[in-house]
Protein backbone atom coordinates (compact mmCIF):
# COMPACT_ATOMS: atom_id res chain seq x y z
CA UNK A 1 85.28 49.60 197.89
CA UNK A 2 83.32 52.93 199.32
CA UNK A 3 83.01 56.36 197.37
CA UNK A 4 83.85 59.12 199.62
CA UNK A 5 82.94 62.86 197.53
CA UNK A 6 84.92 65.50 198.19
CA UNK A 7 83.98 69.15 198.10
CA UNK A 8 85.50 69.23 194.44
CA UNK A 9 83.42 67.52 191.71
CA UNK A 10 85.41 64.38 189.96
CA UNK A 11 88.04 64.13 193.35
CA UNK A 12 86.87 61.16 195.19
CA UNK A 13 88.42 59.65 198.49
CA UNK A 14 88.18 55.84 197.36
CA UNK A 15 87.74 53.74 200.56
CA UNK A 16 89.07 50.11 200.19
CA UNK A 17 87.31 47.20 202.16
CA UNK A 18 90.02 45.19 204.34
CA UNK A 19 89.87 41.29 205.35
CA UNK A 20 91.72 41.68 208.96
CA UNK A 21 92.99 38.47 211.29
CA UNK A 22 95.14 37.59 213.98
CA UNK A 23 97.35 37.67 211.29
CA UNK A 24 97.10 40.71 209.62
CA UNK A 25 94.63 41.89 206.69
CA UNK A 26 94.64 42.02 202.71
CA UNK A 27 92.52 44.20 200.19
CA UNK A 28 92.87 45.05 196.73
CA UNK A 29 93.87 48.21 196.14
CA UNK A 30 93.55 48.62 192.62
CA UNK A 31 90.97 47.00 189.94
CA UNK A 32 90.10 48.51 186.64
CA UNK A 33 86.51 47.41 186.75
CA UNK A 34 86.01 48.90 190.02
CA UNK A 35 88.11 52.08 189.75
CA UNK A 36 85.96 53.16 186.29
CA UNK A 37 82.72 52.13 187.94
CA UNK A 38 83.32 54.47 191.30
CA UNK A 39 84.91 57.00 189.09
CA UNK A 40 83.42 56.93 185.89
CA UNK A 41 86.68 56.84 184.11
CA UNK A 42 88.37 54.27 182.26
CA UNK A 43 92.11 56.22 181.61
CA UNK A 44 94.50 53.65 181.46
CA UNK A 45 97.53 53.76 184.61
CA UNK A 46 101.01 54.18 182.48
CA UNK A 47 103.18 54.90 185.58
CA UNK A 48 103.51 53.99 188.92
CA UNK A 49 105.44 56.58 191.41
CA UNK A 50 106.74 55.95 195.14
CA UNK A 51 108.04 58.39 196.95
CA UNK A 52 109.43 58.89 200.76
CA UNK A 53 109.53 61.96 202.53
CA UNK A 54 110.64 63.16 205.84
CA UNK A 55 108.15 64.47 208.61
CA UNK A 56 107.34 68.29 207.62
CA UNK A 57 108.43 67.84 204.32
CA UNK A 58 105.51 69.41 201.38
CA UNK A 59 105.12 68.57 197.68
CA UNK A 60 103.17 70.66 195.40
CA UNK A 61 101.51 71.69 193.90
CA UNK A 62 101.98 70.43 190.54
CA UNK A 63 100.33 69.21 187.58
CA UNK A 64 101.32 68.75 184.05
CA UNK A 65 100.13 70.87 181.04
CA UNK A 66 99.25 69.88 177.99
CA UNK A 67 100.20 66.30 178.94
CA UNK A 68 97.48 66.40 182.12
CA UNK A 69 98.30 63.54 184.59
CA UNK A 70 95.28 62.04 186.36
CA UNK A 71 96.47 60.58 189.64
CA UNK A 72 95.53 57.52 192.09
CA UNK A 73 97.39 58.32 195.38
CA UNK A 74 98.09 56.59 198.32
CA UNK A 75 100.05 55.91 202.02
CA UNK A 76 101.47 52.55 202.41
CA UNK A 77 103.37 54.31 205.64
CA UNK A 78 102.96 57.11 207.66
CA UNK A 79 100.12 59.89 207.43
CA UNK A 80 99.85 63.04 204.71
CA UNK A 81 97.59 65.82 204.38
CA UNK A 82 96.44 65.93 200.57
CA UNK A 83 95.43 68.44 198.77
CA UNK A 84 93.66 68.35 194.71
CA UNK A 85 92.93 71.94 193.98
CA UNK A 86 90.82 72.77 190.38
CA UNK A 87 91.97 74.51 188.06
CA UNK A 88 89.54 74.04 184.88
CA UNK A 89 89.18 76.97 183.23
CA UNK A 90 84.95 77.58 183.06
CA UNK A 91 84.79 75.29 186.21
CA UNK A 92 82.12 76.47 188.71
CA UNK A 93 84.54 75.30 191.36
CA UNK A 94 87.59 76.98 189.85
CA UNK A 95 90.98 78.01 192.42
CA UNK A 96 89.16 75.55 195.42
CA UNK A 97 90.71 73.36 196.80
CA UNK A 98 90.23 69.94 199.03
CA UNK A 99 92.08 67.65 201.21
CA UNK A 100 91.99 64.31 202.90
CA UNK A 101 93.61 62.80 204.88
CA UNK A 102 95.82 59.19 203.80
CA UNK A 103 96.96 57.04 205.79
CA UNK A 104 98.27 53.68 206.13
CA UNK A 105 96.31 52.75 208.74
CA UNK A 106 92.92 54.24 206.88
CA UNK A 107 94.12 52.74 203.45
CA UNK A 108 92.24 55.92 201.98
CA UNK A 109 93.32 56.91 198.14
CA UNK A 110 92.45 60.03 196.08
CA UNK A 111 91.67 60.02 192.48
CA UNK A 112 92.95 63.25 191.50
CA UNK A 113 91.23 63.39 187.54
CA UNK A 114 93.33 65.76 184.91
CA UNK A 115 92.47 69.49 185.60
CA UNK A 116 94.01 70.05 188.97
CA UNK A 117 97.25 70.38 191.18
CA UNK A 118 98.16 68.15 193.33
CA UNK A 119 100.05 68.16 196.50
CA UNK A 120 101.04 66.78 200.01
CA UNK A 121 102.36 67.21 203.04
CA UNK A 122 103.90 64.85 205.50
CA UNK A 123 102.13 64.65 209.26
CA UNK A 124 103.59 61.42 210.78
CA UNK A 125 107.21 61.86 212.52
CA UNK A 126 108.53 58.89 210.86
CA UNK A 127 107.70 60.33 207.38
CA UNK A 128 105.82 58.41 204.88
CA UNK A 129 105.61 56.65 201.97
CA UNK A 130 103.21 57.81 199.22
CA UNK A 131 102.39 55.84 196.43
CA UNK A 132 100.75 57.03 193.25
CA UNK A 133 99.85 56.16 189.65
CA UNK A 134 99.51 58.10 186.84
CA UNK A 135 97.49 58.32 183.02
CA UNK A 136 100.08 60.03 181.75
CA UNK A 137 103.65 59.88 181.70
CA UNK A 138 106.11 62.36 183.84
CA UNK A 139 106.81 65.10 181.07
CA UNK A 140 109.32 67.50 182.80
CA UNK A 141 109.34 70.04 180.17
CA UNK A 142 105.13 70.03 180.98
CA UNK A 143 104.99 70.73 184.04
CA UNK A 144 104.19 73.29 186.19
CA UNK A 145 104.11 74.87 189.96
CA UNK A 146 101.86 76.84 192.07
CA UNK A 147 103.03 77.73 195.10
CA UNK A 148 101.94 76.10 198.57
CA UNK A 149 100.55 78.84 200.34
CA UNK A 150 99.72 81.08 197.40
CA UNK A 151 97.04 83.67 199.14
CA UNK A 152 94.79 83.64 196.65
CA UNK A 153 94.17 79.65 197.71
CA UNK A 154 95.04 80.11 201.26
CA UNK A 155 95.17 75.94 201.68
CA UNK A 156 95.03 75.15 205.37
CA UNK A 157 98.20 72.94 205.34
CA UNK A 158 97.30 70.86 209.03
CA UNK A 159 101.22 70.96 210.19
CA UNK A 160 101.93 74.12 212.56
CA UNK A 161 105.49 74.22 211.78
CA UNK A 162 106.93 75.79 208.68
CA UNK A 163 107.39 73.17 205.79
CA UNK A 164 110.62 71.90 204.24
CA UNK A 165 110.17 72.35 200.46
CA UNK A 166 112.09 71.51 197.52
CA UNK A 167 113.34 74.91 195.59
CA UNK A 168 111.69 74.39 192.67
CA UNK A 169 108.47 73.90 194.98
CA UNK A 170 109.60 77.39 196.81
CA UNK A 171 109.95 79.02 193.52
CA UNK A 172 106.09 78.06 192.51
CA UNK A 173 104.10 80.70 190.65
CA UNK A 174 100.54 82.14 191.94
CA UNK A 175 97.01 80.70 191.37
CA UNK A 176 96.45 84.20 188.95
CA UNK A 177 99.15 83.83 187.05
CA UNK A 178 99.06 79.70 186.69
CA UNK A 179 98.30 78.05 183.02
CA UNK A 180 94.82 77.01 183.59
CA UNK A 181 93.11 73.51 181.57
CA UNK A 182 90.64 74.35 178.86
């Protein structure tokens, strides 16, 4: 497995090595060892998550607070845009934001560490399916929203067309106003 950095300290684009054939290919996609030797964490993975969505459709961007989620994501179908942006209080790189693009054909994931939002949005027509794990468990009552296209992050979501989002996604609060991590 490769290290790809992104522009945000601790968010790294983890590229798996694949054994292709005629027949098709296999690579491990998760293994502790590994994963806290490219990362340099060791959190344990309480939950996995799989979710589908349709062409168009955006997620995000959420985190948890106090009970911070770190967050191994990936496409098993389809294509997403995928954004991590920080939000540690003190951080040099505080209110930026990265993405990266996962696919299943580039088997790219995303560590996502506690301390940012997280979210995605569907490119592929057929939709996709998105596959993550997190260090914590889902804590509705802990979570929070910041809206997509918040000006004060001004993400540049790759899809031209105007995203289908959930309501409590459309409802998001700003960047300036969000709960930021000590």
């Amino acid at each position: 497995m490769e290290v790809l950095e992104t522009t945000l300290p601790g968010v790294v684009t983890l590229q798996p090595r694949r054994f292709a054939d005629d027949r098709g290919y296999f690579y491990e996609s998760f293994n502790a060892r590994i994963f806290a030797t490219l990362t340099g964490s060791d959190a344990p993975f309480v939950q996995d998550n799989h979710s589908f969505s349709r062409a168009g459709v955006l997620r995000g961007l959420h985190y948890q607070l106090p009970r911070a989620q770190g967050k191994l994501v990936r496409v098993v179908s389809g294509r997403v845009l995928d954004v991590a942006v920080d939000l540690r209080a003190g951080s040099p790189t505080l209110g930026r934001w990265t993405s990266v693009e996962l696919s299943a054909e580039n088997g790219r994931q995303l560590w996502i560490p506690p301390g940012f939002a997280h979210g995605f949005q569907v490119l592929s027509e057929q939709g996709a399916d998105f596959l993550y794990k997190t260090t914590d468990y889902w804590s509705p009552e802990h979570e929070h929203c910041i809206r997509w296209d918040d000006p004060d992050l001004a993400i540049e979501w790759s899809d031209a067309r105007a995203p289908m989002v959930s309501d409590k996604d459309a409802r998001g609060g700003s960047f300036r106003d969000a709960i930021k991590f000590p």
